[in-house]
C-alpha atoms as a PDB file:
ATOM      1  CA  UNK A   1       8.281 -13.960 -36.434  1.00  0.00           C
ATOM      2  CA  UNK A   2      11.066 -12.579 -38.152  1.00  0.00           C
ATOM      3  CA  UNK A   3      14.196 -12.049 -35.920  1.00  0.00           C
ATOM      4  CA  UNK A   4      13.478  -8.204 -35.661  1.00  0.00           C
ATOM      5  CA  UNK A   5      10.146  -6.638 -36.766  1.00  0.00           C
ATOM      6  CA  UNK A   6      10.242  -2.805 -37.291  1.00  0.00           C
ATOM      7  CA  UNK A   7       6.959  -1.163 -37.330  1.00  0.00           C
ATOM      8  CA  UNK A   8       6.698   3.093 -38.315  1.00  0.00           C
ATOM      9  CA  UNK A   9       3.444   5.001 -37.597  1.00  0.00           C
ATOM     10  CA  UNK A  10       2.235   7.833 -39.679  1.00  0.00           C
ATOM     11  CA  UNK A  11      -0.255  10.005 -37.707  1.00  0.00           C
ATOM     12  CA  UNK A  12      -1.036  13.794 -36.300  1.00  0.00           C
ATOM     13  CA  UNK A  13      -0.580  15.038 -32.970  1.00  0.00           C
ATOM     14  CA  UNK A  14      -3.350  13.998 -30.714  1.00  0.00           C
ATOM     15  CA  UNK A  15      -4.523  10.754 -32.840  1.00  0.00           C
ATOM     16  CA  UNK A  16      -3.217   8.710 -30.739  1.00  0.00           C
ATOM     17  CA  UNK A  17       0.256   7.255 -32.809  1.00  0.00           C
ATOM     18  CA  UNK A  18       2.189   8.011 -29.917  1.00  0.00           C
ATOM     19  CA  UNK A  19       0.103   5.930 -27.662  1.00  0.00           C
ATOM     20  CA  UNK A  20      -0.923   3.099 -30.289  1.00  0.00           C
ATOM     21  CA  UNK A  21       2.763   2.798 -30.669  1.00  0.00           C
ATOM     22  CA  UNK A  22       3.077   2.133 -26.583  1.00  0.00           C
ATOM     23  CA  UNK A  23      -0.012   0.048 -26.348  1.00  0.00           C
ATOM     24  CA  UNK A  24       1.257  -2.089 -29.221  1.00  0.00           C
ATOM     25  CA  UNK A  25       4.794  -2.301 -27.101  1.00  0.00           C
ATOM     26  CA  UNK A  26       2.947  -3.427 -23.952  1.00  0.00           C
ATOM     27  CA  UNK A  27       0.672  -5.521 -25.103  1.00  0.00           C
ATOM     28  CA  UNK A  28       4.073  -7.852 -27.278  1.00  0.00           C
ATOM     29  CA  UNK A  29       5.704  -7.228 -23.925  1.00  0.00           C
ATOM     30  CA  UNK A  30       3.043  -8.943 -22.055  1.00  0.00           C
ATOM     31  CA  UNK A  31       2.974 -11.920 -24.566  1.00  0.00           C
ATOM     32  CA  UNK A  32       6.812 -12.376 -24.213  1.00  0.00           C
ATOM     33  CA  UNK A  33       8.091 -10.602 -26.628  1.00  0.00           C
ATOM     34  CA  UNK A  34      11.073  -7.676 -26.356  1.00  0.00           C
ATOM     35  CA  UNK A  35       9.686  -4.708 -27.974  1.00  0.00           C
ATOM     36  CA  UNK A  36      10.795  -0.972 -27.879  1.00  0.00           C
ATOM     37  CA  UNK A  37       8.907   1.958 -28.426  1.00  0.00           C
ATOM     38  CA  UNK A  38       9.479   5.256 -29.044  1.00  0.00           C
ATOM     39  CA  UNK A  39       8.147   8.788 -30.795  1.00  0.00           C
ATOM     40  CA  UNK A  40       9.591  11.786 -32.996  1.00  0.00           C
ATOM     41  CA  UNK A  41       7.981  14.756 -33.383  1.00  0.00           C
ATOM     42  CA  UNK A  42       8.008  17.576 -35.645  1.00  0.00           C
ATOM     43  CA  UNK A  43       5.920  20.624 -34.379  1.00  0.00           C
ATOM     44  CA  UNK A  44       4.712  19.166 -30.659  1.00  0.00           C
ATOM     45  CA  UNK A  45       0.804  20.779 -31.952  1.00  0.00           C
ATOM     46  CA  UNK A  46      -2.080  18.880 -32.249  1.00  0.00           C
ATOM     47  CA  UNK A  47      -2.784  18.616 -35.853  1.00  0.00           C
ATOM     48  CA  UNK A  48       0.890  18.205 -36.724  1.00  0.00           C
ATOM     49  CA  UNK A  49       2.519  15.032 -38.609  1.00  0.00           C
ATOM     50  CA  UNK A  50       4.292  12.417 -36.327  1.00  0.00           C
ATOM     51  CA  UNK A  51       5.745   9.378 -36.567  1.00  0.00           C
ATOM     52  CA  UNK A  52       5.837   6.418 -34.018  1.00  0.00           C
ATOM     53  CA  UNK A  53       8.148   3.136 -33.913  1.00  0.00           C
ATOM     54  CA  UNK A  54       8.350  -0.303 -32.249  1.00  0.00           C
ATOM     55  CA  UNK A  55      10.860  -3.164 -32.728  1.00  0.00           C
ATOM     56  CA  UNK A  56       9.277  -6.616 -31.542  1.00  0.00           C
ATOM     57  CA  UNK A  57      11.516  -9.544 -31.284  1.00  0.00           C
ATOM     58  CA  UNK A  58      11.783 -13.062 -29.374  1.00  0.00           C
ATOM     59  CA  UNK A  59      15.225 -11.971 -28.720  1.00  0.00           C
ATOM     60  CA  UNK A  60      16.900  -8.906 -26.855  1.00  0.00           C
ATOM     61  CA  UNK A  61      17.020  -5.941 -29.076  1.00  0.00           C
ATOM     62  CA  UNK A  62      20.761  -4.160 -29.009  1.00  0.00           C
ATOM     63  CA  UNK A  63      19.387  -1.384 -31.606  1.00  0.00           C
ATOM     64  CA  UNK A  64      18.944   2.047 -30.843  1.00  0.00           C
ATOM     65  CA  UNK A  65      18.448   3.653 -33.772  1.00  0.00           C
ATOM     66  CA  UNK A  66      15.507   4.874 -35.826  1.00  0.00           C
ATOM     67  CA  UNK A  67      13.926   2.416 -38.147  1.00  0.00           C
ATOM     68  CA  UNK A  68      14.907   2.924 -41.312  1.00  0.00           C
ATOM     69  CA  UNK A  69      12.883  -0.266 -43.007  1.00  0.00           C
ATOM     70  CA  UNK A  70       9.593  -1.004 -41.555  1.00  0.00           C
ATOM     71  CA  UNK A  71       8.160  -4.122 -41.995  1.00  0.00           C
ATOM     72  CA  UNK A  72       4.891  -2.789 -41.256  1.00  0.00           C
ATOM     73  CA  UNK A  73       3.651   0.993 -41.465  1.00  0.00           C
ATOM     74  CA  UNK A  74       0.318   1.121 -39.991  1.00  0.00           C
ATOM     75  CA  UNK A  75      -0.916   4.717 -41.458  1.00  0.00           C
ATOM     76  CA  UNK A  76      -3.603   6.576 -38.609  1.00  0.00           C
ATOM     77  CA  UNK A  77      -4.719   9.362 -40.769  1.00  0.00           C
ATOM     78  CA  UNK A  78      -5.853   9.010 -43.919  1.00  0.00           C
ATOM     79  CA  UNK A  79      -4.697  12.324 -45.508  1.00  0.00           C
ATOM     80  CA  UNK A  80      -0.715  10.943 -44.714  1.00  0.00           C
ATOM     81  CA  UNK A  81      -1.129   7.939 -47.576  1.00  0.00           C
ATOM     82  CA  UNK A  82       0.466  11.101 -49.952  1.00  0.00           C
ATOM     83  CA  UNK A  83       1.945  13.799 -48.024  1.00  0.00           C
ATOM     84  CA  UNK A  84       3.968  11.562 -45.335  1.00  0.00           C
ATOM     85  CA  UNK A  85       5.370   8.824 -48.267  1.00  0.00           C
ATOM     86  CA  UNK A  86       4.279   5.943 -46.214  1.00  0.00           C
ATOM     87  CA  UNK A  87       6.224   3.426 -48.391  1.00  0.00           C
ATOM     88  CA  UNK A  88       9.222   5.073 -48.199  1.00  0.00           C
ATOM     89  CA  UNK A  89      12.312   2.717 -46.915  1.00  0.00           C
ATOM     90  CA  UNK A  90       9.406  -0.212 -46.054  1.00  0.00           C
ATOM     91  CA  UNK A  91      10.658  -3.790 -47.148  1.00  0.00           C
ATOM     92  CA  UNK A  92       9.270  -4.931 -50.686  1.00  0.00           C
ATOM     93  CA  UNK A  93       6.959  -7.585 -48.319  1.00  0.00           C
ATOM     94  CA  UNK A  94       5.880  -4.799 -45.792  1.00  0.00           C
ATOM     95  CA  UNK A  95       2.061  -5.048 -44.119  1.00  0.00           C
ATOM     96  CA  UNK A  96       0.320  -1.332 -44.744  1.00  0.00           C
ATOM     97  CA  UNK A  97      -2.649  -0.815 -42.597  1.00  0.00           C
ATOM     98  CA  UNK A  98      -4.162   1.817 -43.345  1.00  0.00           C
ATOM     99  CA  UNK A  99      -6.893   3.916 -41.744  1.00  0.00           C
ATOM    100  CA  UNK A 100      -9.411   4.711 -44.883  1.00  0.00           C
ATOM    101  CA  UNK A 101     -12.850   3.753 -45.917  1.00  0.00           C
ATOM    102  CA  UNK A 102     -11.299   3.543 -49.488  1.00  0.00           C
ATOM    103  CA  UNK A 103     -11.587   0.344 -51.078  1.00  0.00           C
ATOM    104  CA  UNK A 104      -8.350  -1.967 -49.895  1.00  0.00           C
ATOM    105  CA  UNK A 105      -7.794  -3.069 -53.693  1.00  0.00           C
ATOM    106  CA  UNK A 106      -7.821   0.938 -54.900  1.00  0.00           C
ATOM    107  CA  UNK A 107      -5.685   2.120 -51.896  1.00  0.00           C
ATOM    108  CA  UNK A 108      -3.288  -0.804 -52.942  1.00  0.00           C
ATOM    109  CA  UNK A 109      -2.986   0.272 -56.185  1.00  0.00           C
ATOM    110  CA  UNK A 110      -2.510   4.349 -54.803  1.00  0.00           C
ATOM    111  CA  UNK A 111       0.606   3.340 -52.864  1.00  0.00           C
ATOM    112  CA  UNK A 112       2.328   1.644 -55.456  1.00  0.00           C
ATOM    113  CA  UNK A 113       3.397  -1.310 -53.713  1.00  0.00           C
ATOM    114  CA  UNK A 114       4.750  -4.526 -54.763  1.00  0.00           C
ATOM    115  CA  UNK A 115       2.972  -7.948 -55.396  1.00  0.00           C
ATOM    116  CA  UNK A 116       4.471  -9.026 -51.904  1.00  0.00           C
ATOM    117  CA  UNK A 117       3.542  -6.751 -50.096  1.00  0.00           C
ATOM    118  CA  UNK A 118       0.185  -6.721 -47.979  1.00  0.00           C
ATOM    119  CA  UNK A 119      -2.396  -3.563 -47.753  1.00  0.00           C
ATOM    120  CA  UNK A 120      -4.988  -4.516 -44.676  1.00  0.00           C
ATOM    121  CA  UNK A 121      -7.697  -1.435 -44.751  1.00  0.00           C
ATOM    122  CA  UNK A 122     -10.144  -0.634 -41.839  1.00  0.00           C
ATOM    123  CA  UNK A 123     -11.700   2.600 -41.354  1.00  0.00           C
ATOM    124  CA  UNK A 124     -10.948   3.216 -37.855  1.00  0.00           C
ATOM    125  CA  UNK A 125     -12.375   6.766 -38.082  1.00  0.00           C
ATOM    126  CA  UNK A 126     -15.513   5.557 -38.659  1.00  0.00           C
ATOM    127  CA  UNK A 127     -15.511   3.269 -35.652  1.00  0.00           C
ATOM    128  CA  UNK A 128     -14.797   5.603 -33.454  1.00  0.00           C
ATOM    129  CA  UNK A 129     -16.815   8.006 -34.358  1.00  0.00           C
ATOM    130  CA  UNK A 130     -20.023   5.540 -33.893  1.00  0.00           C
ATOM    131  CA  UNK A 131     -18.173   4.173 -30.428  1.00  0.00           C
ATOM    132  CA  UNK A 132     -16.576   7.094 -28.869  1.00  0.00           C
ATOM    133  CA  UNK A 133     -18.276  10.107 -30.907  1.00  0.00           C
ATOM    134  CA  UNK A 134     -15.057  11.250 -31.354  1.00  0.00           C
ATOM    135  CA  UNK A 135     -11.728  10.570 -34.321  1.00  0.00           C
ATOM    136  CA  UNK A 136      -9.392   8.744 -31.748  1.00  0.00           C
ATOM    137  CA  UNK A 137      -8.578   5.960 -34.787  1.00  0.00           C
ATOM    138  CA  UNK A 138      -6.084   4.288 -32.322  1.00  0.00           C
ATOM    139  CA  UNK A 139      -8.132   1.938 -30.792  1.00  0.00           C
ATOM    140  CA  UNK A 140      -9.860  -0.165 -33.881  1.00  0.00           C
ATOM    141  CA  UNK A 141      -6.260   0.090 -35.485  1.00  0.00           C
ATOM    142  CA  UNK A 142      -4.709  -2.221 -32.277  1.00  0.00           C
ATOM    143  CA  UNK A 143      -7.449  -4.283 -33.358  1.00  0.00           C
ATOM    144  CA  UNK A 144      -6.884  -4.683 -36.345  1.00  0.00           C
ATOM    145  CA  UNK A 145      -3.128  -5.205 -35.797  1.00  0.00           C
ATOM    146  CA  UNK A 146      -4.006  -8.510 -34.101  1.00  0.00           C
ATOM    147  CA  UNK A 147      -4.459  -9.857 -38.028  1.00  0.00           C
ATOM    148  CA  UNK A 148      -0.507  -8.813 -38.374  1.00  0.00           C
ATOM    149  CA  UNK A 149       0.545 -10.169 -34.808  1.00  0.00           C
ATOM    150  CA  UNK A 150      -1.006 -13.720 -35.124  1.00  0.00           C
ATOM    151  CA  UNK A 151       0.347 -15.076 -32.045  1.00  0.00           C
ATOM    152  CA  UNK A 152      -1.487 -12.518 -30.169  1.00  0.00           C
ATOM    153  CA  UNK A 153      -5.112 -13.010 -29.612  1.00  0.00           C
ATOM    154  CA  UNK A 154      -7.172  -9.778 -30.041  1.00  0.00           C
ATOM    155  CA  UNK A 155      -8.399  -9.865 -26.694  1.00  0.00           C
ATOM    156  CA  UNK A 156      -4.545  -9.042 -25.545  1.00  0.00           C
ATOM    157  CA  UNK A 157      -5.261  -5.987 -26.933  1.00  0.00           C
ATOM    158  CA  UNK A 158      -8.811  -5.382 -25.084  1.00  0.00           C
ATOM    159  CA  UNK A 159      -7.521  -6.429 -21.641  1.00  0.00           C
ATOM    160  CA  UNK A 160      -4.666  -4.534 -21.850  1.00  0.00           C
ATOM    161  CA  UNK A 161      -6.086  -1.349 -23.053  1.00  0.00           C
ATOM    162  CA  UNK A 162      -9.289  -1.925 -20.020  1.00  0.00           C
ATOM    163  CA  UNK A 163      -6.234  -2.534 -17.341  1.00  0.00           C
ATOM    164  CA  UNK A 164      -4.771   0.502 -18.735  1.00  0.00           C
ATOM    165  CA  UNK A 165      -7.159   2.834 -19.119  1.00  0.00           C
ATOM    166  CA  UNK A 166      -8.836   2.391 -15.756  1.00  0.00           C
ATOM    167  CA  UNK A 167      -9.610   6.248 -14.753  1.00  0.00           C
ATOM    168  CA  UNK A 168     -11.687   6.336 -18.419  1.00  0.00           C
ATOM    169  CA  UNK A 169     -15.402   6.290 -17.185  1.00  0.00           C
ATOM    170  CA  UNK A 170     -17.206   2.923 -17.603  1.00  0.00           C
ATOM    171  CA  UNK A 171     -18.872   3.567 -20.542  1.00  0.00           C
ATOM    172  CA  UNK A 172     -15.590   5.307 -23.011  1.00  0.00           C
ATOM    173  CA  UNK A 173     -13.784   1.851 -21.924  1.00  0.00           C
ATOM    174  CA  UNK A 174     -16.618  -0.016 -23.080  1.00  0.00           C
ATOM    175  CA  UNK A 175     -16.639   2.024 -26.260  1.00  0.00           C
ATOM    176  CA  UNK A 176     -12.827   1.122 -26.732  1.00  0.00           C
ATOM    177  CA  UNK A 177     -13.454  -2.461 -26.547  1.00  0.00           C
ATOM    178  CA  UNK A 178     -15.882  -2.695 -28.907  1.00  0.00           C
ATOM    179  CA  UNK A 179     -13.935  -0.220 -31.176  1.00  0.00           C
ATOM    180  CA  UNK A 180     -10.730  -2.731 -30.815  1.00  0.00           C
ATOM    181  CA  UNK A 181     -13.008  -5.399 -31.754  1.00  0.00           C
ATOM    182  CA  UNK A 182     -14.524  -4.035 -34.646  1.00  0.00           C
ATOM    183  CA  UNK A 183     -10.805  -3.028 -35.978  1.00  0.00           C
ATOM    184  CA  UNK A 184     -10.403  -6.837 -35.996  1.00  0.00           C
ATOM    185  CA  UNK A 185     -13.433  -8.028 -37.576  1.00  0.00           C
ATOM    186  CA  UNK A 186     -13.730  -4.563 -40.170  1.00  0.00           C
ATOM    187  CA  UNK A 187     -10.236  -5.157 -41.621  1.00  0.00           C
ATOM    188  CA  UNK A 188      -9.926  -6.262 -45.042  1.00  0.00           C
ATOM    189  CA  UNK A 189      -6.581  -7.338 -47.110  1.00  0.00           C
ATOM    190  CA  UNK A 190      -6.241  -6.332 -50.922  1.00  0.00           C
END
């Protein structure tokens, strides 16, 4: 890992970026790593565009600022590939993952990114809606973030989000396992 890795979220209120974004810092924390976490809102509506952020690093983090060059963007709703300018600021070597069921090679092509760069594609709103009957895309995308945070087996992810998310009834945190697990094995690089 590099010494510092910035990650930015592009979702809409009540997608779950916000909490992704704190999963994702709890789960690194867990493994050892010192993360932050941390939201900004537009409009607090459901509907309306946010943006979540983490630093992870094996080192104390003495930033406080907003991150300015993601070295991955992980974008939750499809729709936010134009209007939200996911590139924008991202290191030429950046990881996208992107929520879509658009071919990975076409949506690599639509963001314009560079030969270094990496575009991992799952289509998160498809898994949930089979698991949970319901667009939460949150939960397949931690999954599939386990192909981005290598040292972290995707079962991190599961166990932390079942330890978390105790009070769900027996059968959503079932759902939420298998959608984190599909998010891992769905996933495909262009």
């Amino acid at each position: 890992m590099q010494k510092t890795v910035e990650v930015r979220w592009h979702g809409r209120g009540g997608q779950g970026a916000k909490s992704a974004s704190a999963i994702l810092a709890e789960v690194l924390f867990e493994e050892g790593k010192h993360v932050q976490a941390f939201p900004e809102y537009g409009a607090e509506r459901q509907g309306a565009p946010i943006r979540a952020y983490n630093r992870v690093s094996d080192s104390p983090i003495r930033r406080r600022c907003g991150v300015q060059n993601p070295n991955i963007v992980v974008v939750v709703d499809p729709t936010m590939v134009e209007s939200a300018n996911p590139t924008e600021g991202s290191t030429e070597d950046a990881v996208y993952l992107v929520n879509s069921a658009e071919d990975a090679k076409v949506l690599r092509g639509r963001l314009g990114v560079t030969s270094k760069a990496r575009v991992l594609v799952v289509d998160a709103t498809r898994i949930t809606l089979e698991e949970l009957g319901q667009n939460r895309p949150n939960a397949p995308l931690l999954g599939a973030l386990s192909h981005v945070f290598t040292d972290v087996p995707v079962e991190s992810f599961v166990n932390h989000f079942t330890s978390k998310m105790t009070k769900l009834p027996k059968p959503v945190l079932e759902a939420n396992r298998r959608a984190i697990l599909r998010g891992r094995t769905e996933a495909v690089f262009a």
